[in-house]
C-alpha atoms as a PDB file:
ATOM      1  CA  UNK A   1     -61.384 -65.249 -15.351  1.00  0.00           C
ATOM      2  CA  UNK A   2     -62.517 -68.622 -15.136  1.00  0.00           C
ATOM      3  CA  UNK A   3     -63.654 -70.132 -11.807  1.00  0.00           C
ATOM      4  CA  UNK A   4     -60.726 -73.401 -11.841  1.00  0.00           C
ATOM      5  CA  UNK A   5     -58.066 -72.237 -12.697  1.00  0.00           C
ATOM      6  CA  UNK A   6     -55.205 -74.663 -13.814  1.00  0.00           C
ATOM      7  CA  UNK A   7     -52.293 -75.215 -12.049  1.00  0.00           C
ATOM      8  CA  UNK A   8     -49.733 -73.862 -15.003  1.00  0.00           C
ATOM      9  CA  UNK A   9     -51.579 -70.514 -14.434  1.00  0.00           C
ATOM     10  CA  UNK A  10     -51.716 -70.565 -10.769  1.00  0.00           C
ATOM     11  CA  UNK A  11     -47.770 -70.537 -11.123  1.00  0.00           C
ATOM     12  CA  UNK A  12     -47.631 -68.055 -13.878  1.00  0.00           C
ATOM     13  CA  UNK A  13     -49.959 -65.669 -11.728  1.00  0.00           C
ATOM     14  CA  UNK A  14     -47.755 -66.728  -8.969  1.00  0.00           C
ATOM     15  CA  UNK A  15     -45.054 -65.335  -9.772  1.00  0.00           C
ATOM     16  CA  UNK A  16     -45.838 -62.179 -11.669  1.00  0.00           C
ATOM     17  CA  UNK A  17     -47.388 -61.497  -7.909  1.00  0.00           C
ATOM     18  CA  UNK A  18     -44.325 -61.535  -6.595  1.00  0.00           C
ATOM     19  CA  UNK A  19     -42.772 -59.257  -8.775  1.00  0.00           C
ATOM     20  CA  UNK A  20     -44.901 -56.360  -7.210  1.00  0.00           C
ATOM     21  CA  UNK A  21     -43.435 -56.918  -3.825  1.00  0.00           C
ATOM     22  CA  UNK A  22     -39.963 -54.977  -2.294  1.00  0.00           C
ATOM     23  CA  UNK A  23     -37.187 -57.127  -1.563  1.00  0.00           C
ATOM     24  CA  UNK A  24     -36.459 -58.266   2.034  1.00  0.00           C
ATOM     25  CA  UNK A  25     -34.844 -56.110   4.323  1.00  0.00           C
ATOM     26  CA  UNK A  26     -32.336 -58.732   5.044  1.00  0.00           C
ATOM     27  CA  UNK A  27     -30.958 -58.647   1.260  1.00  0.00           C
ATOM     28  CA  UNK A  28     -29.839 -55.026   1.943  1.00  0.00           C
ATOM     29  CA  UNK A  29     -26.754 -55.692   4.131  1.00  0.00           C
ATOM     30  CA  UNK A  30     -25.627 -58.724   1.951  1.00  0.00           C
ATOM     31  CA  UNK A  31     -26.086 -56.970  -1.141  1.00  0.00           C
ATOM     32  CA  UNK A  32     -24.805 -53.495  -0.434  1.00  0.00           C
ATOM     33  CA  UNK A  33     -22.730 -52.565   2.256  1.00  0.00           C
ATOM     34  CA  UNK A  34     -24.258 -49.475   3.144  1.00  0.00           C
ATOM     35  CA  UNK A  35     -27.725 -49.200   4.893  1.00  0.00           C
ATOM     36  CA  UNK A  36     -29.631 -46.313   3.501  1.00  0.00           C
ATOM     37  CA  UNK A  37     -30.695 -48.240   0.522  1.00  0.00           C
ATOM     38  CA  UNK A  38     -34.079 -49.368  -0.224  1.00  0.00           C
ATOM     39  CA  UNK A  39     -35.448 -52.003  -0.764  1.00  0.00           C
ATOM     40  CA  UNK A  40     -36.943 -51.332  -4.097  1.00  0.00           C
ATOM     41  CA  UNK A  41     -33.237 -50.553  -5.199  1.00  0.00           C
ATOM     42  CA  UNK A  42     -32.989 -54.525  -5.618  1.00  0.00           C
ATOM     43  CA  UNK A  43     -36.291 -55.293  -7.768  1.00  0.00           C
ATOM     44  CA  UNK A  44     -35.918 -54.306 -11.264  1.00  0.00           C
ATOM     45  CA  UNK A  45     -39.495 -55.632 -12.453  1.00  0.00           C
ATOM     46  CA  UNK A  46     -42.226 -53.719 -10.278  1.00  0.00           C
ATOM     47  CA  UNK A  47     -45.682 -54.602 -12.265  1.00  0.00           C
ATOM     48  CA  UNK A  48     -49.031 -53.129 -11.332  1.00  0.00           C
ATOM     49  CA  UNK A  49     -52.615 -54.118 -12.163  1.00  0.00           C
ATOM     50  CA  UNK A  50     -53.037 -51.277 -13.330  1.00  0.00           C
ATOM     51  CA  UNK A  51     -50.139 -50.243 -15.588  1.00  0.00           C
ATOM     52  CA  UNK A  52     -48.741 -53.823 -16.460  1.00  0.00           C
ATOM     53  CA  UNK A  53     -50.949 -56.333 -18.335  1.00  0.00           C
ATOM     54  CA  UNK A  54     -50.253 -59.698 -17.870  1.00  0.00           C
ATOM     55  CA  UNK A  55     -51.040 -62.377 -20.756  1.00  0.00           C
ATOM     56  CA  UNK A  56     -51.820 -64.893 -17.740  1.00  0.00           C
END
């Protein structure tokens, strides 16, 4: 990848990175009312590097 990147892709790689995170623990209790849940439950889109290309 090129050295400067510009800013549209900063963004895009943005925010396929956060796609690979959990929710926050917080969004548990307001989402569900139970607590054994986790926190993956809530993100539908995990990506990896290594499974999930991304056209960024």
């Amino acid at each position: 990848m090129a050295r400067f990147k510009h800013l549209n892709r900063k963004l895009r790689l943005a925010k396929l990175n956060r796609r690979t995170k959990w929710a926050p623990f917080w969004l548990i209790p307001k989402i569900f009312s139970r607590r054994n849940v986790h926190p993956v439950k809530i993100t539908r889109l995990k990506r990896s590097w290594r499974r999930v290309k991304t056209k960024a």
